[in-house]
Protein backbone atom coordinates (compact mmCIF):
# COMPACT_ATOMS: atom_id res chain seq x y z
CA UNK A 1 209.41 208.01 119.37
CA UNK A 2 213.09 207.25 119.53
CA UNK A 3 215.85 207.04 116.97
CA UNK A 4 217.43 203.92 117.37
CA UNK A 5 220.51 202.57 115.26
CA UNK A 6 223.96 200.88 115.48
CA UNK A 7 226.80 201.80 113.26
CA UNK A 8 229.34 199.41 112.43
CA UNK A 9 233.54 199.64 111.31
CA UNK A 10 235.98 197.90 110.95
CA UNK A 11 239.69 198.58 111.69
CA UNK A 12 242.12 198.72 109.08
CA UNK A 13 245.49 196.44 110.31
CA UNK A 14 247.52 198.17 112.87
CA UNK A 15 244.16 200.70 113.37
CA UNK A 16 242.39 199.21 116.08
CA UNK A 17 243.91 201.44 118.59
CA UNK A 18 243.57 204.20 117.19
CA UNK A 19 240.02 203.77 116.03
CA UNK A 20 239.29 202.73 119.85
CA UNK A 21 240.70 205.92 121.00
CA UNK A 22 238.42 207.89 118.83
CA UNK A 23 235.24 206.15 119.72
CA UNK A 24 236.25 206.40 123.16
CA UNK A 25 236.40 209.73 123.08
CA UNK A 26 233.19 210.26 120.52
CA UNK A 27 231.20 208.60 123.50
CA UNK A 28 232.01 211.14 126.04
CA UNK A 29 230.99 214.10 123.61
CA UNK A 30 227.86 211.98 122.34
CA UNK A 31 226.88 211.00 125.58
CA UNK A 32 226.83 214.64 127.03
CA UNK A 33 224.16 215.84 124.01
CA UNK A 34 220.68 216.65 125.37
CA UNK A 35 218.78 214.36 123.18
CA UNK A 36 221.40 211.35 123.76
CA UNK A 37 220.24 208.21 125.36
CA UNK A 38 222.06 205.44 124.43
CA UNK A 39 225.67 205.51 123.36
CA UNK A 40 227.68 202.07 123.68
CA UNK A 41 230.60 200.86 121.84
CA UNK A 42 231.56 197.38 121.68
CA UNK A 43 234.23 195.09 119.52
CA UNK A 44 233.44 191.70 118.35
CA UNK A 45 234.43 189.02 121.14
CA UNK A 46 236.07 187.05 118.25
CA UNK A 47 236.83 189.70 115.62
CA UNK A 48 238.56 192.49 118.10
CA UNK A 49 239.31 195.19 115.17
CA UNK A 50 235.25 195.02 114.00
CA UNK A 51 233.38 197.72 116.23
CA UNK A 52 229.88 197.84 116.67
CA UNK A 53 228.34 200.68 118.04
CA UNK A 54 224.78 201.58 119.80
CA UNK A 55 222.84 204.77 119.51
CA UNK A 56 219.64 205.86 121.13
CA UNK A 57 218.04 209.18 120.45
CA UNK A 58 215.18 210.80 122.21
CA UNK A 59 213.43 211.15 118.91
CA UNK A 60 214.25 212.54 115.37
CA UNK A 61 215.08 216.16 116.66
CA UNK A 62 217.42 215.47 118.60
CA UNK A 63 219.06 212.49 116.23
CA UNK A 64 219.31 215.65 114.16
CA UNK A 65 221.29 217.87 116.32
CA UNK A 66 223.42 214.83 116.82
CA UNK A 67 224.22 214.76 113.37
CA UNK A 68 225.00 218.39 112.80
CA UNK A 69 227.71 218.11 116.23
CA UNK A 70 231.16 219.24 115.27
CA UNK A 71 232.30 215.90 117.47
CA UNK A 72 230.69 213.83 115.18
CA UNK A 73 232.09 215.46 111.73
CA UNK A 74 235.57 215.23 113.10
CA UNK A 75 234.98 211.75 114.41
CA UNK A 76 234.10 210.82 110.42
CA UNK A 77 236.34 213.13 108.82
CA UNK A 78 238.83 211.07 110.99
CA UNK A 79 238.57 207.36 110.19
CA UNK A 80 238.84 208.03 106.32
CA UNK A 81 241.96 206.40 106.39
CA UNK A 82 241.87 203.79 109.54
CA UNK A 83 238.17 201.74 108.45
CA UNK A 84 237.66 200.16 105.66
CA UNK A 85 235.47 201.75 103.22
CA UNK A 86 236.72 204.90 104.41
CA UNK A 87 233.37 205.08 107.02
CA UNK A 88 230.97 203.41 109.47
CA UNK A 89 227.90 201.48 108.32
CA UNK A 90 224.87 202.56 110.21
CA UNK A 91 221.49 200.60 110.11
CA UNK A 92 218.41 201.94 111.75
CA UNK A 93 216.23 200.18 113.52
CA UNK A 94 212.31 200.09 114.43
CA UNK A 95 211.22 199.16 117.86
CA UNK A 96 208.43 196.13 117.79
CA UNK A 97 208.15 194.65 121.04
């Protein structure tokens, strides 16, 4: 079954192209995993420094090699200090219908 989320950040002021950048690049790394499906990053048509990001996994496995990716650790390690909170939000999801 596949691992299905979105993760969520907002920009702190003056951040928003910076954080861009990163994602930008984050989606070419994430995008080229094996176990990658899904990997779109959108802002907020009315709040442009709120991104919104959504993931799609081939199953658990490889959600779990996506997490242990050095991309992804430098990715977090490098919005500390341009989101608030110091990180993304991420919400999984269970397919119904």
């Amino acid at each position: 079954m596949s691992k299905v989320l979105y993760a969520t950040m907002r920009a702190l002021p003056g951040k928003r192209e910076e954080i861009a950048r990163l994602l930008t690049a984050l989606a070419d790394d994430v995008r080229s995993e094996p176990g990658n499906e899904r990997f779109v990053v959108y802002t907020l048509e009315e709040d442009p420094d709120f991104f919104h990001v959504e993931e799609t996994y081939r199953d658990e496995e490889a959600f779990k090699t996506h997490i242990g990716m050095e991309h992804g650790k430098v990715f977090n390690n490098a919005i500390k200090t341009l989101v608030e909170g110091g990180g993304s939000k991420v919400v999984f999801l269970t397919h119904i219908a």
